[in-house]
N, C-alpha and C. Protein backbone atom coordinates (compact mmCIF):
# COMPACT_ATOMS: atom_id res chain seq x y z
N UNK A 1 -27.20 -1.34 9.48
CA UNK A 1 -26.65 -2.53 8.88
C UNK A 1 -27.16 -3.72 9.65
N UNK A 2 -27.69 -4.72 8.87
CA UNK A 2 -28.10 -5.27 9.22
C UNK A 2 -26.72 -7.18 9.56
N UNK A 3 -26.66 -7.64 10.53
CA UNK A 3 -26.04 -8.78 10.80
C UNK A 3 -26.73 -10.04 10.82
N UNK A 4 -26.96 -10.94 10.02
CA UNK A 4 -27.23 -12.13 9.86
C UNK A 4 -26.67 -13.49 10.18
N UNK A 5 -26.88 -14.71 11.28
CA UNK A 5 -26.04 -15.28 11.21
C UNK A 5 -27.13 -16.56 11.23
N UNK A 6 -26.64 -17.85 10.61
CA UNK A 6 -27.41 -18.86 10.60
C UNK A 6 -26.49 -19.90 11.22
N UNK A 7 -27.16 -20.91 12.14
CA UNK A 7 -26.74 -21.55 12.97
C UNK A 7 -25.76 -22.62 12.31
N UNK A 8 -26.07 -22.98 10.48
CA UNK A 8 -25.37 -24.06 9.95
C UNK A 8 -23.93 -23.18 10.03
N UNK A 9 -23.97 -21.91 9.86
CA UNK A 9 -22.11 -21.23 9.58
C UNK A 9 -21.22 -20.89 11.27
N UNK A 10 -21.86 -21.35 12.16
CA UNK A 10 -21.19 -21.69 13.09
C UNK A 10 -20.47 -23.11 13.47
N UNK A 11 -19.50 -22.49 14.02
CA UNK A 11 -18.48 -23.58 14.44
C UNK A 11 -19.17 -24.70 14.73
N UNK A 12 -19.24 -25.76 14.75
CA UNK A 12 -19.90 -27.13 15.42
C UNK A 12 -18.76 -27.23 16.93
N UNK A 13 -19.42 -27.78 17.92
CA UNK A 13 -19.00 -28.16 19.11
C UNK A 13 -18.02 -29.27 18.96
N UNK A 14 -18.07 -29.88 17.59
CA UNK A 14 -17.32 -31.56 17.49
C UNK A 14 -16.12 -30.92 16.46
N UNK A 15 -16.21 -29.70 16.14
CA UNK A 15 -14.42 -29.27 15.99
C UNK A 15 -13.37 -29.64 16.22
N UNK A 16 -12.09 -30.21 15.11
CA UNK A 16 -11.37 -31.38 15.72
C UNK A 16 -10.18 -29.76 16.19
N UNK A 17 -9.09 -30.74 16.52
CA UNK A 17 -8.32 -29.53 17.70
C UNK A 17 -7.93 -28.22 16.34
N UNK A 18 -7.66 -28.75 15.39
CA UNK A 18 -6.69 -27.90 13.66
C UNK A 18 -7.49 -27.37 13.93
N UNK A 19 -9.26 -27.62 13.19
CA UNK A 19 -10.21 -26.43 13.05
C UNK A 19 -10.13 -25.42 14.07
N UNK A 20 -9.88 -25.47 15.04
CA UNK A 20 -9.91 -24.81 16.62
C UNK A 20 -9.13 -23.62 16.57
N UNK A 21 -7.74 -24.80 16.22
CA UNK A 21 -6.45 -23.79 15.83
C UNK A 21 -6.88 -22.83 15.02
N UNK A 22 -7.43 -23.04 14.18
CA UNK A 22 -7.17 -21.88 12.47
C UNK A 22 -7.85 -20.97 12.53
N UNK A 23 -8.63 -20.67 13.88
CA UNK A 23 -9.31 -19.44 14.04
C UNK A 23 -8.98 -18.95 15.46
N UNK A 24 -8.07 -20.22 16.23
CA UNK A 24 -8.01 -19.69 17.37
C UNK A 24 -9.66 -20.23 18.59
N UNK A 25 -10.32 -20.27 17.95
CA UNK A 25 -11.75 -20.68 18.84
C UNK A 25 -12.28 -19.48 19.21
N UNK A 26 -12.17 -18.30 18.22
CA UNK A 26 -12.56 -17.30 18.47
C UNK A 26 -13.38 -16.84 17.80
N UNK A 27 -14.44 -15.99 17.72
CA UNK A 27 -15.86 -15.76 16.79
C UNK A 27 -16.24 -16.76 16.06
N UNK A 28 -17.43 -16.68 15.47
CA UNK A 28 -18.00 -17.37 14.30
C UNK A 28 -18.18 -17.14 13.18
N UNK A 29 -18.44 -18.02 12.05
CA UNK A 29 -19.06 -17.39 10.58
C UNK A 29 -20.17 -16.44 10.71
N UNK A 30 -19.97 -15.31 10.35
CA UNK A 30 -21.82 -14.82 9.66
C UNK A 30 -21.45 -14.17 8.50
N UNK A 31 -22.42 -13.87 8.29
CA UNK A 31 -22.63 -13.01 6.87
C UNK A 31 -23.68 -11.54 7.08
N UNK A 32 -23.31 -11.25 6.77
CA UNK A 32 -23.60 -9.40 6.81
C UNK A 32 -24.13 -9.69 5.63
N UNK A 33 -25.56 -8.95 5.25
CA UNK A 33 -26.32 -8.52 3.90
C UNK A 33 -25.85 -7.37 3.43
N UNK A 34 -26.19 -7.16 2.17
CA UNK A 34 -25.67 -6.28 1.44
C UNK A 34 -26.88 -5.23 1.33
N UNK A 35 -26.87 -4.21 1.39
CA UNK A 35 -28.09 -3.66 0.89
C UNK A 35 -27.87 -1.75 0.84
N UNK A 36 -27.59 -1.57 -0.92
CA UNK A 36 -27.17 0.26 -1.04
C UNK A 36 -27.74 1.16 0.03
N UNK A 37 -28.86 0.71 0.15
CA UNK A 37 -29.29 1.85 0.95
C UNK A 37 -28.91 1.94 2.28
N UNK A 38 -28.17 0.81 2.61
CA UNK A 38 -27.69 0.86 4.27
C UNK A 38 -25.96 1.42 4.26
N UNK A 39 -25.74 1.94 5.05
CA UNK A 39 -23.97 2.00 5.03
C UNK A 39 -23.45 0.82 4.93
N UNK A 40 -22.49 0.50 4.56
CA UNK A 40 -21.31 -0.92 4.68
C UNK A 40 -20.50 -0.87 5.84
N UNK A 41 -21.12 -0.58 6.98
CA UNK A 41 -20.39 -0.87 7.96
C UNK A 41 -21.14 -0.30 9.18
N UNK A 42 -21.46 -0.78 10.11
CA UNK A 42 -21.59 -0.55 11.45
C UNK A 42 -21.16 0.80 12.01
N UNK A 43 -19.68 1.46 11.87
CA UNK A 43 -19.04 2.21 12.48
C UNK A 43 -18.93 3.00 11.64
N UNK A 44 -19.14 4.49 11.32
CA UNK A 44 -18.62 5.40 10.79
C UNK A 44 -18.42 6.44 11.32
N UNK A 45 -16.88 6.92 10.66
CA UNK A 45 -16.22 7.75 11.54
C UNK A 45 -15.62 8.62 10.27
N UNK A 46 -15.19 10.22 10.81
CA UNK A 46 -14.83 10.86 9.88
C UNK A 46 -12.91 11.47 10.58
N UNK A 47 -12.17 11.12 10.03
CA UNK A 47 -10.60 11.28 10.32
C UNK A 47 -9.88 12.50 9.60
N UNK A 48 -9.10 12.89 10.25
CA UNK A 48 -8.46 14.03 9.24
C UNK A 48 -8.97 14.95 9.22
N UNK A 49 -8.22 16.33 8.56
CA UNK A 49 -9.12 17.15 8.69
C UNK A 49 -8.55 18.27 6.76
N UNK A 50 -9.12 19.13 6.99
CA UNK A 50 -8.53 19.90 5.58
C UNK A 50 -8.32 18.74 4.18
N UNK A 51 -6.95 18.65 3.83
CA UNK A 51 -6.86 18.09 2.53
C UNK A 51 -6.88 16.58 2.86
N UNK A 52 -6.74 16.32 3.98
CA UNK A 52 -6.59 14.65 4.59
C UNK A 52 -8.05 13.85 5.35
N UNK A 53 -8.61 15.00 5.08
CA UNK A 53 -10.44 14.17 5.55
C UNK A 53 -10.69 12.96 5.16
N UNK A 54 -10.84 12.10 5.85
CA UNK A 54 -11.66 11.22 4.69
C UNK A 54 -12.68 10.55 5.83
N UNK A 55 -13.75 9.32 4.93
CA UNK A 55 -14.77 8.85 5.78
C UNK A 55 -14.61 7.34 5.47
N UNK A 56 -14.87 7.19 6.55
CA UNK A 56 -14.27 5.65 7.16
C UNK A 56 -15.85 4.53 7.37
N UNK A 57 -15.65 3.52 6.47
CA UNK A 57 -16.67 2.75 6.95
C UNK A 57 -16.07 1.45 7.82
N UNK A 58 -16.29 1.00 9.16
CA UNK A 58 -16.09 -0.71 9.34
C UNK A 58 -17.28 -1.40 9.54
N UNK A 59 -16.32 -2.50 8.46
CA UNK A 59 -17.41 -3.58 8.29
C UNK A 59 -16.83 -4.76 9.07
N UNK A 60 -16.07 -4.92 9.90
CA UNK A 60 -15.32 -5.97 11.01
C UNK A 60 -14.69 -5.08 11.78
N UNK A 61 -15.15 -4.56 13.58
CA UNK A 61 -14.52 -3.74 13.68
C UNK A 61 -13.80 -4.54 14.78
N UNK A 62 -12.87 -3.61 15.56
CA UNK A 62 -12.56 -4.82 16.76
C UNK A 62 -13.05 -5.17 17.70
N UNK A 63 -14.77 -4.48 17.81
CA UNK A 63 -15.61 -4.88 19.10
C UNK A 63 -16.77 -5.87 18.25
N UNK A 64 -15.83 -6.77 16.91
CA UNK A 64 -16.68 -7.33 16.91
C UNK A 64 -15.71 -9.02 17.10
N UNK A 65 -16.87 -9.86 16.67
CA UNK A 65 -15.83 -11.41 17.04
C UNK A 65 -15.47 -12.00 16.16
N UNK A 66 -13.96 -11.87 16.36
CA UNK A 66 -12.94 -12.14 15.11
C UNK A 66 -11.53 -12.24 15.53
N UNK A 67 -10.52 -13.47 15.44
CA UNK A 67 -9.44 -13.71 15.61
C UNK A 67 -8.42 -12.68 15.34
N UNK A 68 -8.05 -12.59 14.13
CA UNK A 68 -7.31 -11.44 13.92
C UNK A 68 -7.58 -10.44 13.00
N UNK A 69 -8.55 -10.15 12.70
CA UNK A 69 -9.04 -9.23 11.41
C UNK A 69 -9.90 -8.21 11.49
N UNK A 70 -9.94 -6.96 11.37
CA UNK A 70 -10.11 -5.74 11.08
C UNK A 70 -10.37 -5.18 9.86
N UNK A 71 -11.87 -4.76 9.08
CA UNK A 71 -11.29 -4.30 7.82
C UNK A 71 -12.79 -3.26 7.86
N UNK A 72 -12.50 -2.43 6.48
CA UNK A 72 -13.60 -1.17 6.32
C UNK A 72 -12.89 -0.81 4.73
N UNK A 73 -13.86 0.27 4.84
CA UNK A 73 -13.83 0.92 3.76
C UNK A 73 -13.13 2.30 4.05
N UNK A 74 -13.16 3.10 3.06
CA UNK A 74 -12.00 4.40 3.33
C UNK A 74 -12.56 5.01 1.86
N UNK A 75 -12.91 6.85 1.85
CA UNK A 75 -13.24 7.58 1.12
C UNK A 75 -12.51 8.44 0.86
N UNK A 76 -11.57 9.43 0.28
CA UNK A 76 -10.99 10.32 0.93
C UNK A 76 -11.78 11.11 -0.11
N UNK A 77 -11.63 12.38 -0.04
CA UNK A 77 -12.21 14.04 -1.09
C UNK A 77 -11.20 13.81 -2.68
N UNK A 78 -11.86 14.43 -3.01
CA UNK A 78 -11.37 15.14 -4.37
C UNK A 78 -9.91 15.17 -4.87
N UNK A 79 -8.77 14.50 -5.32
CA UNK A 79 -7.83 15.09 -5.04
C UNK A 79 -6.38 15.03 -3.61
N UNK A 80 -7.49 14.82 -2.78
CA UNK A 80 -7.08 14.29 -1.29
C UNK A 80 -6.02 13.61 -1.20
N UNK A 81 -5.59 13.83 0.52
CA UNK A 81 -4.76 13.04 0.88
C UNK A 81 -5.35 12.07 1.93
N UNK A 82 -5.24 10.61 1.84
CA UNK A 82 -5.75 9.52 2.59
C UNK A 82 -4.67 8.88 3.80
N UNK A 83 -5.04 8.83 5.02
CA UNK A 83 -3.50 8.04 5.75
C UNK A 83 -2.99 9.21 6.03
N UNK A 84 -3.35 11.00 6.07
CA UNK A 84 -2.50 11.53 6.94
C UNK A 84 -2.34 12.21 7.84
N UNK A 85 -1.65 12.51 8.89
CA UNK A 85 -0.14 12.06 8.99
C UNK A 85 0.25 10.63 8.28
N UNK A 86 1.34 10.63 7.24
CA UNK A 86 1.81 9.28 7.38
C UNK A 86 2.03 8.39 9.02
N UNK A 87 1.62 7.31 8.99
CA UNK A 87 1.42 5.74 10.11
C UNK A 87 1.78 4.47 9.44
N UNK A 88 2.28 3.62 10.45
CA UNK A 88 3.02 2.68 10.05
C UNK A 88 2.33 2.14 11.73
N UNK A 89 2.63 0.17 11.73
CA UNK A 89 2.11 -0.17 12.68
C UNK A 89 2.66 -1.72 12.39
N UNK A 90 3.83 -1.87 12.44
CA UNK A 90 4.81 -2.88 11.96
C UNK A 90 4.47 -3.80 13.32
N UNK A 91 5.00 -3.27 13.98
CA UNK A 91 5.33 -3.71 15.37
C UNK A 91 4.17 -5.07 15.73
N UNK A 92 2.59 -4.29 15.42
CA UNK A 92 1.41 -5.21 15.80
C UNK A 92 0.50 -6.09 14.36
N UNK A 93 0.88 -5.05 13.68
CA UNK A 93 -0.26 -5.31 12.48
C UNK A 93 0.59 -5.39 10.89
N UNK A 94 -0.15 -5.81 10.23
CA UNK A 94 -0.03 -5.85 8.44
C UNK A 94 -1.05 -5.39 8.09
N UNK A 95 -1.35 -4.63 6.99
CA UNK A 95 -2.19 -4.05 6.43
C UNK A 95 -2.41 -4.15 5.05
N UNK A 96 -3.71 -4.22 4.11
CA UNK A 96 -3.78 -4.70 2.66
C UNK A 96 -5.04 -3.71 2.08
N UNK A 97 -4.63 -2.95 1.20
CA UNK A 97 -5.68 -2.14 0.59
C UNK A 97 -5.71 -2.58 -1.06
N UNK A 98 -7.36 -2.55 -1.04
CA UNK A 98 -7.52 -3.29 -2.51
C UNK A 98 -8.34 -1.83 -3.13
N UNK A 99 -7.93 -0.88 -4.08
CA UNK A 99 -8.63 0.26 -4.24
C UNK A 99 -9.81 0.02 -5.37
N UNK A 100 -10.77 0.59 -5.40
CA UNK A 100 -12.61 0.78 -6.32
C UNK A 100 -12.59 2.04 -6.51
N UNK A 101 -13.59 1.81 -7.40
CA UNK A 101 -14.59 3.23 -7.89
C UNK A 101 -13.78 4.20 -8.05
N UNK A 102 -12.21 3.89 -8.79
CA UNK A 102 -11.18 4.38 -9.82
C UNK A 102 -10.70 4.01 -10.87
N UNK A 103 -11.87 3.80 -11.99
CA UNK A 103 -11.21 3.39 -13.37
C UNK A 103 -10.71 4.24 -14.13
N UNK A 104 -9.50 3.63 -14.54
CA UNK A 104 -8.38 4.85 -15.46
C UNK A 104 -9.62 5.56 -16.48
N UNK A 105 -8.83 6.53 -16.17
CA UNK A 105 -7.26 7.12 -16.27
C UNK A 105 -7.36 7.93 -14.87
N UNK A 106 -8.33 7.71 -14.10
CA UNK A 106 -8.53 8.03 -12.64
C UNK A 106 -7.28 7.27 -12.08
N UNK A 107 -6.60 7.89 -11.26
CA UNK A 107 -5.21 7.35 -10.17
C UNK A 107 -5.31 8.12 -8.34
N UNK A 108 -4.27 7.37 -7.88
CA UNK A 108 -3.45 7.82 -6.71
C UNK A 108 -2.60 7.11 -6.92
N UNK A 109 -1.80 7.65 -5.72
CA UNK A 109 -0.64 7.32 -5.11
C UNK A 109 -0.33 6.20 -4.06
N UNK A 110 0.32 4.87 -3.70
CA UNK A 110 0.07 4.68 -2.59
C UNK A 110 1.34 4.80 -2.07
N UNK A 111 2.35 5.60 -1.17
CA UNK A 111 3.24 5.84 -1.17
C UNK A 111 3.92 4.78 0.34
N UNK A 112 5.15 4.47 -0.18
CA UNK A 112 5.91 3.81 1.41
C UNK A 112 7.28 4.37 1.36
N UNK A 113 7.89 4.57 3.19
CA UNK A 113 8.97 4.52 3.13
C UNK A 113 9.09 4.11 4.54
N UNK A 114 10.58 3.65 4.82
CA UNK A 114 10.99 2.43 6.07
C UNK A 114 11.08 3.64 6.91
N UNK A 115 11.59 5.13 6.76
CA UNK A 115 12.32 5.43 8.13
C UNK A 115 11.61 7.07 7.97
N UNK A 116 11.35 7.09 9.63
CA UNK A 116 10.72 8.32 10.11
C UNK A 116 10.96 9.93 9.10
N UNK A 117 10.47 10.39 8.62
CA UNK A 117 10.68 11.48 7.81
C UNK A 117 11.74 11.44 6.48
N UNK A 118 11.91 10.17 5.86
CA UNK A 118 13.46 10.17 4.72
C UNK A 118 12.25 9.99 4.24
N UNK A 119 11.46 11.13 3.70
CA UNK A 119 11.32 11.06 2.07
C UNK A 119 11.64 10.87 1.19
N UNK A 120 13.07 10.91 0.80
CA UNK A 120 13.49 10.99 -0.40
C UNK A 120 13.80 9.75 -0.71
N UNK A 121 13.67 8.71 0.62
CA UNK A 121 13.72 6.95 -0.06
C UNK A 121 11.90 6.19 -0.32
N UNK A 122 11.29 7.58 -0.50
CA UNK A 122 9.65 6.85 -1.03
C UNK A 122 9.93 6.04 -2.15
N UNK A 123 8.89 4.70 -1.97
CA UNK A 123 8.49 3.97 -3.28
C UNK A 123 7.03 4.45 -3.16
N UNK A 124 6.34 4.34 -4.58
CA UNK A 124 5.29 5.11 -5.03
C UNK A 124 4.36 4.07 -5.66
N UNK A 125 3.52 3.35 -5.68
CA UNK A 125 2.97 2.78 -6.69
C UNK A 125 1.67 3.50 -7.00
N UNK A 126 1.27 3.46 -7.96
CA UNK A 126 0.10 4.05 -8.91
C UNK A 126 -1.04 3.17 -8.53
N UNK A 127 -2.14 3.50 -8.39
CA UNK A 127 -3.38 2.83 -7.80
C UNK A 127 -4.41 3.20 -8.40
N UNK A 128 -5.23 2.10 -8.73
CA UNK A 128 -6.83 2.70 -9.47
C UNK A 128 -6.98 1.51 -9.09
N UNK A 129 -8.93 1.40 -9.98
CA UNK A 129 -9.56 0.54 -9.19
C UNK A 129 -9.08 -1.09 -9.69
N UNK A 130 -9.06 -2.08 -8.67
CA UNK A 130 -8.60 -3.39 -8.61
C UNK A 130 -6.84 -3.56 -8.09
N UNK A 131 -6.26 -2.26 -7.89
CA UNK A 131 -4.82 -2.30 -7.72
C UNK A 131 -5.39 -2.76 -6.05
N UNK A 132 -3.93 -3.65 -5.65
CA UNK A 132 -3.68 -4.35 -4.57
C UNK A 132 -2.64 -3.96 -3.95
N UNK A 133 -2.58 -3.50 -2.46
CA UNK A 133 -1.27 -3.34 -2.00
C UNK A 133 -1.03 -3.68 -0.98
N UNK A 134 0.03 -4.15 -0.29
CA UNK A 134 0.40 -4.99 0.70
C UNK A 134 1.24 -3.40 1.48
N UNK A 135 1.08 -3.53 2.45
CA UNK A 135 1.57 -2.46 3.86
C UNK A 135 2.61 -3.38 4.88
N UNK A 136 3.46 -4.30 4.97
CA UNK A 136 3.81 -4.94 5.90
C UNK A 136 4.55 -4.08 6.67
N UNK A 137 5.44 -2.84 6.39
CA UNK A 137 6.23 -2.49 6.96
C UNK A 137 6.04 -0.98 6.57
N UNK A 138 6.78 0.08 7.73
CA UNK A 138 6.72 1.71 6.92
C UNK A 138 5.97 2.28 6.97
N UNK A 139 5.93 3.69 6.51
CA UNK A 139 4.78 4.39 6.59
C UNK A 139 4.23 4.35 5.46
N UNK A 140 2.46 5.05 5.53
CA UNK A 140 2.37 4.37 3.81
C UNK A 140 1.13 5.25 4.37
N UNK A 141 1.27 6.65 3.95
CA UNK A 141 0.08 7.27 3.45
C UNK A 141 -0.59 7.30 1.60
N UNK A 142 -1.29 7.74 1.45
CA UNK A 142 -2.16 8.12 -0.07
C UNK A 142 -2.66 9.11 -0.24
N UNK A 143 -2.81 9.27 -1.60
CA UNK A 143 -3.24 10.59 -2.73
C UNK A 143 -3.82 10.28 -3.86
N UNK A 144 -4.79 11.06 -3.98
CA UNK A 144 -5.31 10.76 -5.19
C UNK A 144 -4.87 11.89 -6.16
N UNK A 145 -5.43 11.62 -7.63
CA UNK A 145 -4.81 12.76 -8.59
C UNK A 145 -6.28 13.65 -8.47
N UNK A 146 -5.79 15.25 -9.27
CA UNK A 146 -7.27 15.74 -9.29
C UNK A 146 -8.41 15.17 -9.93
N UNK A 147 -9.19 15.45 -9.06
CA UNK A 147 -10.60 14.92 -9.89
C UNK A 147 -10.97 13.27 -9.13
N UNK A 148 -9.96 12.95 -8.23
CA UNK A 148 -10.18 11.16 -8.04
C UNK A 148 -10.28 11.40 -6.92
N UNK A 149 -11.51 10.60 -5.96
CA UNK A 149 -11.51 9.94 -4.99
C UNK A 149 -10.92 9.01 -4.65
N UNK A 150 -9.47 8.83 -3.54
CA UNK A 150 -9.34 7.24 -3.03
C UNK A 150 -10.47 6.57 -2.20
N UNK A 151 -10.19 5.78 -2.82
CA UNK A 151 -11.24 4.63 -2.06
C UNK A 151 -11.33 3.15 -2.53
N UNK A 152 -10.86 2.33 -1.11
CA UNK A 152 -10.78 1.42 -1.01
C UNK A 152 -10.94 0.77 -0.02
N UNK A 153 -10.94 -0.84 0.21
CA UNK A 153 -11.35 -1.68 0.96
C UNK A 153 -10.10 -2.22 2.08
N UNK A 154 -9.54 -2.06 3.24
CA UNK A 154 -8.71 -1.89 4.03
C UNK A 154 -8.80 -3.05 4.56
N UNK A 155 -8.02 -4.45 4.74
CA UNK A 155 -8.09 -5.47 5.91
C UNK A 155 -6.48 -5.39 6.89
N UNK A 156 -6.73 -5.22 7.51
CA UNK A 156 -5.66 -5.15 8.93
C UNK A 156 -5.87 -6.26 9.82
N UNK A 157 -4.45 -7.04 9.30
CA UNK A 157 -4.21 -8.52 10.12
C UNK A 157 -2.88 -8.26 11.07
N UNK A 158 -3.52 -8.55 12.22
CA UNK A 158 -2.91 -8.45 13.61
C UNK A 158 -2.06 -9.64 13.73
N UNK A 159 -0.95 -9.47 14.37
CA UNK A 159 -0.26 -10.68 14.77
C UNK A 159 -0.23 -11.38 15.69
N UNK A 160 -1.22 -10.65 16.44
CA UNK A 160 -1.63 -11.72 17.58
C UNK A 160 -3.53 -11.72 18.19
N UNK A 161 -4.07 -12.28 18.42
CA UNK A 161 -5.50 -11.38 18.86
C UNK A 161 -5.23 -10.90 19.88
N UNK A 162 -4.53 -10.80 20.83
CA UNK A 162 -4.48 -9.93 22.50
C UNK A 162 -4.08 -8.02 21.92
N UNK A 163 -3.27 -8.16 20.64
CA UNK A 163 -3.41 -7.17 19.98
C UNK A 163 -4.39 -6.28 19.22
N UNK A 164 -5.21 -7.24 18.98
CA UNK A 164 -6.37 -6.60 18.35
C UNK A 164 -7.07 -5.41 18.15
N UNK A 165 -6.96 -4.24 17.84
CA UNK A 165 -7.61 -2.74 17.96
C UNK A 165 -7.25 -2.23 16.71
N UNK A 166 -8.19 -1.02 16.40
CA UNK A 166 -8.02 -0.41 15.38
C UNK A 166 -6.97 0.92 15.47
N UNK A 167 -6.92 1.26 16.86
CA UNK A 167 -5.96 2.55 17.23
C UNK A 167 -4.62 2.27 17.61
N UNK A 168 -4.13 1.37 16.14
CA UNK A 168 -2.51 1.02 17.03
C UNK A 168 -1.31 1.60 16.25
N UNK A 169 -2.21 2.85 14.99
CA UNK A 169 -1.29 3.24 13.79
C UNK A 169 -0.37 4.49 14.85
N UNK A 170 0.92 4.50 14.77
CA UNK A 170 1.79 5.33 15.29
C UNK A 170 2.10 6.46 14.15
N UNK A 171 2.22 7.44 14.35
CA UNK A 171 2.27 8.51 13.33
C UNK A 171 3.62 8.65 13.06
N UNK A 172 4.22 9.59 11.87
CA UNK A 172 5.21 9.33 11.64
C UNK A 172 5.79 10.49 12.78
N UNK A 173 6.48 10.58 13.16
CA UNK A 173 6.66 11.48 14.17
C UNK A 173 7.45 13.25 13.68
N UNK A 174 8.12 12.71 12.51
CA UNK A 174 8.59 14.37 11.38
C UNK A 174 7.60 14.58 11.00
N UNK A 175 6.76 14.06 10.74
CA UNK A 175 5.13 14.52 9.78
C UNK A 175 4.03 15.37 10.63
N UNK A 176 3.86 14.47 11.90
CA UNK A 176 2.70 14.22 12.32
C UNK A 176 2.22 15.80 12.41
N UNK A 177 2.86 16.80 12.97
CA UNK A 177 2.09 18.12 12.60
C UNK A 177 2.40 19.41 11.53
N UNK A 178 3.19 18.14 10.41
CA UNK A 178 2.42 18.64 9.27
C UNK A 178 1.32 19.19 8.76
N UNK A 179 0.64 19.98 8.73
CA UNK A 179 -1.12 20.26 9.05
C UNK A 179 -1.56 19.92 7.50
N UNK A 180 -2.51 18.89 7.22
CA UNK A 180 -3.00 19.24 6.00
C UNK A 180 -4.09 20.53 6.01
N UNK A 181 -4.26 21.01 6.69
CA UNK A 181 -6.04 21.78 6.88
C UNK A 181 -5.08 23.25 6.24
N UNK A 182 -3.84 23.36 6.08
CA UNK A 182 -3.52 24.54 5.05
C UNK A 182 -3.78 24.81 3.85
């Protein structure tokens, strides 16, 4: 992947104090090219294992320069489960998944609930491609139906930058050795 940055999309030195503020005075503009044949992201990593595999692209990771923002892509298998163990990461972060390359009658699941293992208070929303979902709070793993890949575009906004990392999701702790690989 290639990183592009041109000197006009950097900060100017004569930045009044607001502009300063609204990023913090931290990284600069660039622009990343687009190009199929390259991955969309710098970092790829493969998570999960059995029915919960999936492959992870970042395209802002946290070793790169950026105030509070984190984001990638996310693949999961066939059918799959995405996000598990259910994780939640209230404490540091908000999280926003915008899901692709699921037009109906292709679906998942994006599932939340507030408290460690109470399943039975899940909310569920239905997801295909262009659905939007907000993560502020809870655990909030995903599923796709048979035949569907999840996959979508992930931004994770930190509430502070001294917080900043991608490894701050806490597992649900009734779940966590749940095994999907059965």
């Amino acid at each position: 992947m290639q990183n592009t940055s041109d000197n006009s999309t950097k900060p100017s030195t004569n930045q009044s104090k607001e502009e300063e503020k609204d990023h913090e005075g931290i990284g600069h503009a660039f622009f990343r090219s687009f190009d199929l044949s390259q991955p969309v992201g710098d970092i790829h990593q493969i998570h999960g294992e059995g029915i919960g595999q999936r492959e992870v692209m970042m395209t802002l990771s946290d070793k790169d320069e950026a105030s509070r923002l984190i984001c990638g892509f996310t693949w999961g298998g066939e059918g799959a489960w995405t996000s598990w163990p259910p994780h939640q990461h209230e404490k540091d972060l908000e999280e926003v998944y915008c899901y692709f390359g699921m037009p109906l009658p292709h679906f998942g699941f994006h599932i939340s609930y507030l408290k460690s293992g109470e399943v039975e208070d899940i909310v569920t929303h239905t997801v295909h491609s262009g659905t939007m979902v907000e993560a502020p709070v809870g655990d909030h793993p995903t599923v796709a139906s048979p035949g569907t890949r999840n996959s979508y575009l992930w931004v994770l906004a930190v509430h502070s930058h001294s917080s900043r990392s991608y490894n701050l999701a806490v597992l649900d702790p009734a779940l966590e050795n749940f095994n999907s690989a059965r």
